[in-house]
C-alpha atoms as a PDB file:
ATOM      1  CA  UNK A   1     156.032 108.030  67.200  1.00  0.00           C
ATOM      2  CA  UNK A   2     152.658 107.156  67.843  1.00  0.00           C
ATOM      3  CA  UNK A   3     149.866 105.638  65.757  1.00  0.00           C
ATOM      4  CA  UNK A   4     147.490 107.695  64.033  1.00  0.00           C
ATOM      5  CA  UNK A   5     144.643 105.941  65.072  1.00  0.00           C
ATOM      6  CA  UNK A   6     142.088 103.503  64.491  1.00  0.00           C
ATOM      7  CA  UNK A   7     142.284 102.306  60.276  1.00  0.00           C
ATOM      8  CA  UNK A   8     139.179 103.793  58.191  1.00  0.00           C
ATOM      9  CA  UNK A   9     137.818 100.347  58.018  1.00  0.00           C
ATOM     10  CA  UNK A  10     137.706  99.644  61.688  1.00  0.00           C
ATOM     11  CA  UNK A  11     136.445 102.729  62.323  1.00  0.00           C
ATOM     12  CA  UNK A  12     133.513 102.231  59.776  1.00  0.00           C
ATOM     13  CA  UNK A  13     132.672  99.007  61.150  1.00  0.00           C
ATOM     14  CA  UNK A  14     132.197 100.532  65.274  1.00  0.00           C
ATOM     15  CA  UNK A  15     130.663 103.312  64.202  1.00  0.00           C
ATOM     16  CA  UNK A  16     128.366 100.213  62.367  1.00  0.00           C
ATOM     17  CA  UNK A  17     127.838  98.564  65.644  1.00  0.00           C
ATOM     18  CA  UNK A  18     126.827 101.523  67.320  1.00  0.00           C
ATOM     19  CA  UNK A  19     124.220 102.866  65.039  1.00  0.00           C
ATOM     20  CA  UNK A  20     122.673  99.663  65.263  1.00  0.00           C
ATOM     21  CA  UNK A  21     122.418  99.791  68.669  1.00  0.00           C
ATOM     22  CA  UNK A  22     120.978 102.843  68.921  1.00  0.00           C
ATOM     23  CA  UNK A  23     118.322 101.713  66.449  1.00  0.00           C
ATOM     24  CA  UNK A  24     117.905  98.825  68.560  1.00  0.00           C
ATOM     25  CA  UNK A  25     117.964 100.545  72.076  1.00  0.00           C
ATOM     26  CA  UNK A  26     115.247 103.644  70.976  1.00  0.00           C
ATOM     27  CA  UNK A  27     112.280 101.499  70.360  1.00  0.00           C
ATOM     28  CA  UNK A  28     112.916  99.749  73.792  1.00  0.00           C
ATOM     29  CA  UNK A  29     113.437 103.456  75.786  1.00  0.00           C
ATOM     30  CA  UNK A  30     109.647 103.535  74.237  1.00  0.00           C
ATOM     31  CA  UNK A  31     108.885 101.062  75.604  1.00  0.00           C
ATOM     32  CA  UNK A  32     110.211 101.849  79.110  1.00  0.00           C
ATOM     33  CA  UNK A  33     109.101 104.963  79.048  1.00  0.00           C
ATOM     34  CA  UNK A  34     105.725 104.276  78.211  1.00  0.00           C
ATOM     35  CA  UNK A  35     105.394 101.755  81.157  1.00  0.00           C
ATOM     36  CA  UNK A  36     106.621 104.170  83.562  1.00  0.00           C
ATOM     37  CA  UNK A  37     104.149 106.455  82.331  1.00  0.00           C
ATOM     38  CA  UNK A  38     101.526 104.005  82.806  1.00  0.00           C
ATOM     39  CA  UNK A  39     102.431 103.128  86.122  1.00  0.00           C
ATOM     40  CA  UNK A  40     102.757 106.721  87.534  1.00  0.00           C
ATOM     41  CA  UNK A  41      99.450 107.360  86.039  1.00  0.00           C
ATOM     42  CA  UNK A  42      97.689 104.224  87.588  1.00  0.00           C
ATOM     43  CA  UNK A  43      99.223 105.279  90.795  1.00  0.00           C
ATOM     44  CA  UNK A  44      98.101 109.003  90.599  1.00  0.00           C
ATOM     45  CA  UNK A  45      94.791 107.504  90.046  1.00  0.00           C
ATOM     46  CA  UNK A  46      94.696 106.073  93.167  1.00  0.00           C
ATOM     47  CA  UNK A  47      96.118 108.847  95.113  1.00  0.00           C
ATOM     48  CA  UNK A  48      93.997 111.437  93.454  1.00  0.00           C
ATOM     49  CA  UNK A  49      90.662 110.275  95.670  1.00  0.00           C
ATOM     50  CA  UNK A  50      92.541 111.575  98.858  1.00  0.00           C
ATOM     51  CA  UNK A  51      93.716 115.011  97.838  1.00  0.00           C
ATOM     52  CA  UNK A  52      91.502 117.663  97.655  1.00  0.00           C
ATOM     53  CA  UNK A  53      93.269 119.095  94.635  1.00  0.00           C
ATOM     54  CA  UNK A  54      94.022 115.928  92.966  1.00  0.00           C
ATOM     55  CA  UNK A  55      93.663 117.526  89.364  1.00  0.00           C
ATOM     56  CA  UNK A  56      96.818 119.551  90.204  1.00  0.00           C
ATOM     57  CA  UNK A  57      98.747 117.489  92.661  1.00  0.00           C
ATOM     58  CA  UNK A  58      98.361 114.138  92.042  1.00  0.00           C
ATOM     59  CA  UNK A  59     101.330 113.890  89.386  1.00  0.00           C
ATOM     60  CA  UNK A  60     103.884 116.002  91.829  1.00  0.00           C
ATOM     61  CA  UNK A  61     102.833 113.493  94.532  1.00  0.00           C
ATOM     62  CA  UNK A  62     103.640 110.501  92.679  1.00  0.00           C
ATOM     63  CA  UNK A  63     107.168 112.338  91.794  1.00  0.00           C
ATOM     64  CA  UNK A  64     107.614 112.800  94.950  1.00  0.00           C
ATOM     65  CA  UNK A  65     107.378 109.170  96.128  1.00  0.00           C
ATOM     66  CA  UNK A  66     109.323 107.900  93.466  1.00  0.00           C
ATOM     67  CA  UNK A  67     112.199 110.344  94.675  1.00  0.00           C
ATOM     68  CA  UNK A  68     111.742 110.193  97.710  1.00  0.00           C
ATOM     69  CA  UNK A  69     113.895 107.687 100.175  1.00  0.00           C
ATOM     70  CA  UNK A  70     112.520 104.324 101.384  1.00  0.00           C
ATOM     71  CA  UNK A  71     114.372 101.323 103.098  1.00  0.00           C
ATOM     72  CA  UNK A  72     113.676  98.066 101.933  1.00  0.00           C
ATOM     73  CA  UNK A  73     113.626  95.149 105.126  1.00  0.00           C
ATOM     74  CA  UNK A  74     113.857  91.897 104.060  1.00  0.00           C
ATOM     75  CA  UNK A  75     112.466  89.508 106.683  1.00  0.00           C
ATOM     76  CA  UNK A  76     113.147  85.831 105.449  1.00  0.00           C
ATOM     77  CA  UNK A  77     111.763  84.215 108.281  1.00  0.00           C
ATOM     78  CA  UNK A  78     108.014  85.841 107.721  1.00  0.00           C
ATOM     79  CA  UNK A  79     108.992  85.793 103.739  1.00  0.00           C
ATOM     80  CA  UNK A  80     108.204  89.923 103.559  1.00  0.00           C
ATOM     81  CA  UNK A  81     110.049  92.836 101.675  1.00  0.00           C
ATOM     82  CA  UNK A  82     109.076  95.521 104.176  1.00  0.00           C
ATOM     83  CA  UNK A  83     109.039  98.942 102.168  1.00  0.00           C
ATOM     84  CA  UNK A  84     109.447 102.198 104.331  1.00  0.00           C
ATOM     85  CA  UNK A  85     108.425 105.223 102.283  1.00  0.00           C
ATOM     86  CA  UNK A  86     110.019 107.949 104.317  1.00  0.00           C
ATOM     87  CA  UNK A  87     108.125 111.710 105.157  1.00  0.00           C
ATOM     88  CA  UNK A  88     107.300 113.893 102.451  1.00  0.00           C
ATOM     89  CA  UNK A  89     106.950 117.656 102.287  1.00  0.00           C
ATOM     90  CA  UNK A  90     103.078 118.102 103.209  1.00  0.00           C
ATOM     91  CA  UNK A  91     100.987 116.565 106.032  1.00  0.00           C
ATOM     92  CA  UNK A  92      98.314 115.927 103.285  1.00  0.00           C
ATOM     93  CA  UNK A  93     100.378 113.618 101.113  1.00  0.00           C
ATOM     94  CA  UNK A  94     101.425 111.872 103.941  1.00  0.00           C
ATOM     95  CA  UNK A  95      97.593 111.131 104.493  1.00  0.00           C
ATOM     96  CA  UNK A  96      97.626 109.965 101.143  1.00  0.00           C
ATOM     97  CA  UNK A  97     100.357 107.782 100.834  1.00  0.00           C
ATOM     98  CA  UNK A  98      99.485 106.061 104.201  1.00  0.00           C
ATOM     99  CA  UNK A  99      96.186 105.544 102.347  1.00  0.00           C
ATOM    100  CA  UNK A 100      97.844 104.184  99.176  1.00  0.00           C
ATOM    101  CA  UNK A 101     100.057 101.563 101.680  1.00  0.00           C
ATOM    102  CA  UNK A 102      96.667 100.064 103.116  1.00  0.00           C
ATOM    103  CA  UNK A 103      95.331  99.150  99.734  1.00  0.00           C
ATOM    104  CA  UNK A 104      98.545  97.812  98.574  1.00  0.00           C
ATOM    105  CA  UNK A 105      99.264  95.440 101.255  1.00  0.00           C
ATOM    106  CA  UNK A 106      95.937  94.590 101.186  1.00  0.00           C
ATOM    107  CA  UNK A 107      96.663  93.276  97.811  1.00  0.00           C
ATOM    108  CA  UNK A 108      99.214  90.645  99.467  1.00  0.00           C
ATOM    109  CA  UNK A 109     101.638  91.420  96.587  1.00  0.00           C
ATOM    110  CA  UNK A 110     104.854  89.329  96.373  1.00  0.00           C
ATOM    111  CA  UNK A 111     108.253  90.620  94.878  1.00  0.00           C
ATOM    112  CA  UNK A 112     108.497  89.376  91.398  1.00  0.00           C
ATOM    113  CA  UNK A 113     111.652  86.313  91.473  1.00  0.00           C
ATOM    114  CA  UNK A 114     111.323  85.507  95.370  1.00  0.00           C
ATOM    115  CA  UNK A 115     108.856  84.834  97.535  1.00  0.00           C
ATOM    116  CA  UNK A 116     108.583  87.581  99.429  1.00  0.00           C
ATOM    117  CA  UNK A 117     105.829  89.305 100.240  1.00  0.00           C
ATOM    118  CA  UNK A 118     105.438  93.175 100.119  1.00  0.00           C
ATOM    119  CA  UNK A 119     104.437  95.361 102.847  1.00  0.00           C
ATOM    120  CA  UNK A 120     104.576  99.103 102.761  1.00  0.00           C
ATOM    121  CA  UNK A 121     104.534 101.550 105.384  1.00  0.00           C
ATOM    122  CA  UNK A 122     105.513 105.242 105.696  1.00  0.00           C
ATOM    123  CA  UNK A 123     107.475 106.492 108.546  1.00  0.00           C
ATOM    124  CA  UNK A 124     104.995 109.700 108.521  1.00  0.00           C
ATOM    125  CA  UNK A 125     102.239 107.618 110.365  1.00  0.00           C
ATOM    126  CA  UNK A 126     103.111 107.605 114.416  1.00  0.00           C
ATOM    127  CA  UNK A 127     102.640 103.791 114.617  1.00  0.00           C
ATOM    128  CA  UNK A 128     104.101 102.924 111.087  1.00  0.00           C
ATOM    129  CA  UNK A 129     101.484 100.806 110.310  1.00  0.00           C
ATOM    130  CA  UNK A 130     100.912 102.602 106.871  1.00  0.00           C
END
């Protein structure tokens, strides 16, 4: 025969624990969400002065770079995180994007815990120098 399951009390006290945690976990999903949010709207900001119908493609553009692949190349002897953003679907975000990679590496931006500085390129420019 087998057992019937967890006692009531035990199963009082998890189902407890987890309704804590989902009070405790919602407020922080805010909180995520909100910076992502923040971030995809800075960076449609920036994108939006090289499309000529930024108003309506500047948010699908940044979706489409976050989803999009990219290969990260660590180089430890120059201390850079390389970031390849790979092709996208229209000649005219690939424009933008290789725009967007010149103003961020001009920022000299190192990845946050190492020292490793960030370089971006796109593989949709012929000499990769995005």
């Amino acid at each position: 025969m087998g057992q019937s399951g967890p006692a009531p009390a035990q199963f009082e006290h998890q189902e407890a624990l987890c309704g804590a945690g989902v009070l405790f976990l919602l407020p922080a999903l805010n909180v995520i969400k909100m910076i992502c949010y923040r971030a995809e709207s800075a960076v449609a900001s920036l994108v939006a002065h090289h499309l000529n119908r930024a108003d309506e493609e500047k948010r699908m553009l940044v979706k489409q770079i976050i989803q999009n692949n990219a290969d990260l190349i660590p180089d430890y002897e120059r201390n850079t995180l390389t970031v390849v953003l790979h092709s996208l679907s229209a000649p005219r975000f690939n424009h933008a994007v290789g725009q967007i990679t010149q103003l961020l590496n001009e920022t000299e931006t190192v990845f946050p815990g190492t020292d490793l500085r960030l370089i971006f390129k796109t593989t949709a420019l012929s000499n990769c120098e995005g």
